[in-house]
C-alpha atoms as a PDB file:
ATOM      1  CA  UNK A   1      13.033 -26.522  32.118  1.00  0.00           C
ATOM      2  CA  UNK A   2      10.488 -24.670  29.589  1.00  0.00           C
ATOM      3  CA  UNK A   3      11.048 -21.486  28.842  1.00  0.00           C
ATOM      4  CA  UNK A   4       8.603 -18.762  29.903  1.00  0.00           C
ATOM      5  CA  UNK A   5       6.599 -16.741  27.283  1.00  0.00           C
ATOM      6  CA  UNK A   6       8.237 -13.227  26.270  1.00  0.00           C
ATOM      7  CA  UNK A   7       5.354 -10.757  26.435  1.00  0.00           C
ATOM      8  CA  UNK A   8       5.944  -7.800  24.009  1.00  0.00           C
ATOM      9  CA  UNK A   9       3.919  -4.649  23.289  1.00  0.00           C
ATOM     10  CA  UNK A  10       1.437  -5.680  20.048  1.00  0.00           C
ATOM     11  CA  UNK A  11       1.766  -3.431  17.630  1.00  0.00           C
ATOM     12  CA  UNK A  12      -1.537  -0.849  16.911  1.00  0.00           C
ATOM     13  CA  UNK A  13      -2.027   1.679  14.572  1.00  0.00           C
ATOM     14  CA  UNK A  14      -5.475   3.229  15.641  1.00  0.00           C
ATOM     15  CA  UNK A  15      -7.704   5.682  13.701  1.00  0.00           C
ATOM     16  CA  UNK A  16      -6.112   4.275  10.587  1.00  0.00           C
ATOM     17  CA  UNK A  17      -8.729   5.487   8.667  1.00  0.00           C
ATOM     18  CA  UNK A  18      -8.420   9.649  10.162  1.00  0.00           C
ATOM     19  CA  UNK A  19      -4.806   9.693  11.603  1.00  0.00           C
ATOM     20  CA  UNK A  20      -3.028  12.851  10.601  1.00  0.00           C
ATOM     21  CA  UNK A  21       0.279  12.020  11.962  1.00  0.00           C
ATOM     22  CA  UNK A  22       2.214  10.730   8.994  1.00  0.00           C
ATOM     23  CA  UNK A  23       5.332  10.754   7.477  1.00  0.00           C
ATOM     24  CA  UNK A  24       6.398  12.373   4.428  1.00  0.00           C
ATOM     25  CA  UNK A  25       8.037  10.017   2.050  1.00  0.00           C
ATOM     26  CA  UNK A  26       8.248  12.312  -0.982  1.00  0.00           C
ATOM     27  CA  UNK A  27       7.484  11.941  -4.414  1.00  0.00           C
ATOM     28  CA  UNK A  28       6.537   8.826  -5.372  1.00  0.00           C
ATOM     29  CA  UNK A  29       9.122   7.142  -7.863  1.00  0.00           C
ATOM     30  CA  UNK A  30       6.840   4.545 -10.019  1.00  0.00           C
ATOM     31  CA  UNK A  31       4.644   8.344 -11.500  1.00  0.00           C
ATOM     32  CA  UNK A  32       4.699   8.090 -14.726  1.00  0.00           C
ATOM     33  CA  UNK A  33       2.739  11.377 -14.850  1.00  0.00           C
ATOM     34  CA  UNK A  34       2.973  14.947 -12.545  1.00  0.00           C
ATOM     35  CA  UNK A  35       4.553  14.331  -9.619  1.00  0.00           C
ATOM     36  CA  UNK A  36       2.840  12.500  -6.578  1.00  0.00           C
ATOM     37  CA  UNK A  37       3.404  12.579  -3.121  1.00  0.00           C
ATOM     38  CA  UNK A  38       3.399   9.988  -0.492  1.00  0.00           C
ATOM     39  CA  UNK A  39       3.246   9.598   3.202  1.00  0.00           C
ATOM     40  CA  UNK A  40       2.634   7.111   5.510  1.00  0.00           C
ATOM     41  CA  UNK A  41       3.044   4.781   8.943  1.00  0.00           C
ATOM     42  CA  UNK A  42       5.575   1.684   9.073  1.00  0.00           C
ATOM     43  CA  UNK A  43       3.355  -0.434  11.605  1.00  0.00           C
ATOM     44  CA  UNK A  44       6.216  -2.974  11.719  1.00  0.00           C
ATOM     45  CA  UNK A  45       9.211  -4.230   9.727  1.00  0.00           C
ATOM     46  CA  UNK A  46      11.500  -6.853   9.857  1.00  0.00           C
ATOM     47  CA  UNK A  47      14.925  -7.368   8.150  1.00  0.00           C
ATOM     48  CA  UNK A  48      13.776  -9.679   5.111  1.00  0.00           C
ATOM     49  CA  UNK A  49      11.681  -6.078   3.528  1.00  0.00           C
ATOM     50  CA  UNK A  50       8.305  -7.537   5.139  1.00  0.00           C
ATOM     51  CA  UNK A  51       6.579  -4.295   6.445  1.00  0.00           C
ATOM     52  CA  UNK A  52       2.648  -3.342   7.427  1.00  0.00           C
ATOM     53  CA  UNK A  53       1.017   0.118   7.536  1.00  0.00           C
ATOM     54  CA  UNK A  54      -0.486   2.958   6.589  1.00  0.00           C
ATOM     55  CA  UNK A  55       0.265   4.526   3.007  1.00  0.00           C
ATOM     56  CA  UNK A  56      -0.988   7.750   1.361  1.00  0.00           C
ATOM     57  CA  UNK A  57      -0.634   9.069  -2.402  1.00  0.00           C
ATOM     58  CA  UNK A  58      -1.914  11.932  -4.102  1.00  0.00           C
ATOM     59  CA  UNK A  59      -4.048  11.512  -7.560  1.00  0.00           C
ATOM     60  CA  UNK A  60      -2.173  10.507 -10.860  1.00  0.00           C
ATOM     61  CA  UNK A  61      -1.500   7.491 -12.918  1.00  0.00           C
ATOM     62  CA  UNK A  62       2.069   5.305 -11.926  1.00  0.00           C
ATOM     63  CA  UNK A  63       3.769   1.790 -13.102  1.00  0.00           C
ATOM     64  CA  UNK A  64       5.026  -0.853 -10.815  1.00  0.00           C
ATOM     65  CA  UNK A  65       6.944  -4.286 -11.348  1.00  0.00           C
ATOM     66  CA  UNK A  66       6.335  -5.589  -8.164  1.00  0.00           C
ATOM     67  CA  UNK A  67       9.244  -8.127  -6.105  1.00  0.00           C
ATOM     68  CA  UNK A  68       7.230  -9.298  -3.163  1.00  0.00           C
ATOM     69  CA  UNK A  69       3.366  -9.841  -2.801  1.00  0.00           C
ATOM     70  CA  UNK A  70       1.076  -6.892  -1.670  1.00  0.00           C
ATOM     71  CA  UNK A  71      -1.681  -7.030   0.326  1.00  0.00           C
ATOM     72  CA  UNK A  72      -3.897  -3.798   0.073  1.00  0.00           C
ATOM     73  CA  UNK A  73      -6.815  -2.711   1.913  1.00  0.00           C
ATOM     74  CA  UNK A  74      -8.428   0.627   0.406  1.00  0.00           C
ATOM     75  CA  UNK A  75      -9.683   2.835   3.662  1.00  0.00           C
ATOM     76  CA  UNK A  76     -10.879   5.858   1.318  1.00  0.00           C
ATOM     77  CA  UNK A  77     -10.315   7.341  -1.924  1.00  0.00           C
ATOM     78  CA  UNK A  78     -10.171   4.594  -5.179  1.00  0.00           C
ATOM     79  CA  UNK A  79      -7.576   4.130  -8.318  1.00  0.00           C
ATOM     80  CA  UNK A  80      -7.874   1.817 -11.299  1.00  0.00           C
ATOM     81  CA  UNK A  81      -5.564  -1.108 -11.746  1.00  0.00           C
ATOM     82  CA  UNK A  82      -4.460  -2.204 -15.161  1.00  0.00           C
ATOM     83  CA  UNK A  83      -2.333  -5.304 -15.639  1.00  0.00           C
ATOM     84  CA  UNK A  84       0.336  -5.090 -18.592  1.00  0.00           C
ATOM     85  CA  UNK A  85      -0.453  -7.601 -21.422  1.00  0.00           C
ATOM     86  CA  UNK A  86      -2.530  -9.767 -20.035  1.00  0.00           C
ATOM     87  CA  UNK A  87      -6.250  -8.609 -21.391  1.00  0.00           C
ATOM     88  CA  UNK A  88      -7.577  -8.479 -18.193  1.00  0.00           C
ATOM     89  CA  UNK A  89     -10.040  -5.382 -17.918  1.00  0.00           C
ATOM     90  CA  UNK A  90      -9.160  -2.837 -15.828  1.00  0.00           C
ATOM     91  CA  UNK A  91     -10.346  -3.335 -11.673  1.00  0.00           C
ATOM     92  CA  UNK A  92     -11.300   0.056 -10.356  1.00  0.00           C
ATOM     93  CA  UNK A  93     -11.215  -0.078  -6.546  1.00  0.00           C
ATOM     94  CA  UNK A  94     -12.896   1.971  -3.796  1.00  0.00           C
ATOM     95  CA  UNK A  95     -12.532   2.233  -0.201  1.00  0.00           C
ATOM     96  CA  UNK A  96     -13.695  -1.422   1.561  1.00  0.00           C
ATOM     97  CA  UNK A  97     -12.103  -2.876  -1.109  1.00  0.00           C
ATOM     98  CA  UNK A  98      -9.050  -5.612  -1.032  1.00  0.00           C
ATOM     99  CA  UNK A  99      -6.797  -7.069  -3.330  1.00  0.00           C
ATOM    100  CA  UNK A 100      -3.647  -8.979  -3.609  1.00  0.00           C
ATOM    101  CA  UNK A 101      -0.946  -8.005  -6.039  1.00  0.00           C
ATOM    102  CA  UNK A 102       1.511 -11.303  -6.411  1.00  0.00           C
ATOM    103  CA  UNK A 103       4.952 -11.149  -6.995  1.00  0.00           C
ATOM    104  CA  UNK A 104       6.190 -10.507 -10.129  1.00  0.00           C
ATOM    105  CA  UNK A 105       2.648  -8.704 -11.227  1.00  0.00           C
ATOM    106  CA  UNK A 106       3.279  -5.506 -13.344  1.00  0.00           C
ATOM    107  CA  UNK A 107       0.676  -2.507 -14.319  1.00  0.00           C
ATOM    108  CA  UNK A 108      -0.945   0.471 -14.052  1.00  0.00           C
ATOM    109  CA  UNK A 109      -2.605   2.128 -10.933  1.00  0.00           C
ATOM    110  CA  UNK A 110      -4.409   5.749 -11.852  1.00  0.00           C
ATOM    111  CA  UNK A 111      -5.362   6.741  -8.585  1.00  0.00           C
ATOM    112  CA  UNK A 112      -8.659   9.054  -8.816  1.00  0.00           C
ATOM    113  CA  UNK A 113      -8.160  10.992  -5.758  1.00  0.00           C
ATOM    114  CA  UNK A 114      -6.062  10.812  -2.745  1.00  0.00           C
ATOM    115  CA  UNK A 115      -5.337   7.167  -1.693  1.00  0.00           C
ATOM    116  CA  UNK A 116      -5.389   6.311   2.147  1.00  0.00           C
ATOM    117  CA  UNK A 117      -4.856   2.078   2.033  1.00  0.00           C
ATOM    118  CA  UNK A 118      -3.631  -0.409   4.825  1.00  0.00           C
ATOM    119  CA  UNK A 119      -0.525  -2.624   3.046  1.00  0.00           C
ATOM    120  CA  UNK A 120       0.920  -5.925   3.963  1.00  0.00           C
ATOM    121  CA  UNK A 121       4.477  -6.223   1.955  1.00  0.00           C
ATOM    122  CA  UNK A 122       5.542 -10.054   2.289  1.00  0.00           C
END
């Protein structure tokens, strides 16, 4: 006996780029400046902390010591990325660009303007 395929709705976030529909999450904890605010889309989740979506921050410079790897996809606005004590040069990024933070990296992101990126936490 094989067992049949479970079909199950794929999940879509459309018009990731424009959607207006987001959540507020509130000030963002990592500022290290005035406050920002953040909003955003959980695409999916599951129970280990691995999520996908949509996330939105206002302009101003914040620190993060990051536990899990980061995938991020810039859809409009752009913030420069400093990593602590490692002379490497600042990496300003603009929308089309990608990067991947890895676990355990630590720096600076100054976001320029309003920040719309796609994010793959795993």
């Amino acid at each position: 006996m094989t067992d049949s395929p479970t079909t199950m709705p794929l999940p879509v976030l459309h018009d990731a780029a424009t959607r207006e529909d987001l959540e507020d999450w509130g000030p963002l904890e990592e500022a290290i400046g005035p406050e920002m605010s953040t909003s955003g889309i959980i695409l999916w989740k599951n129970e280990e902390e691995q999520e996908t979506g949509i996330w939105v921050c206002t302009a101003g410079p914040s620190h993060w010591t990051l536990e899990t790897n980061e995938f991020v996809h810039i859809l409009s606005g752009s913030m420069t990325v400093t990593a602590d004590g490692d002379g490497a040069e600042p990496v300003k990024l603009v929308a089309g660009d990608t990067i991947l933070f890895p676990v355990g990296w630590s720096g600076t992101w100054e976001i320029h303007e309003t920040l719309r990126k796609l994010y793959v936490i795993f």
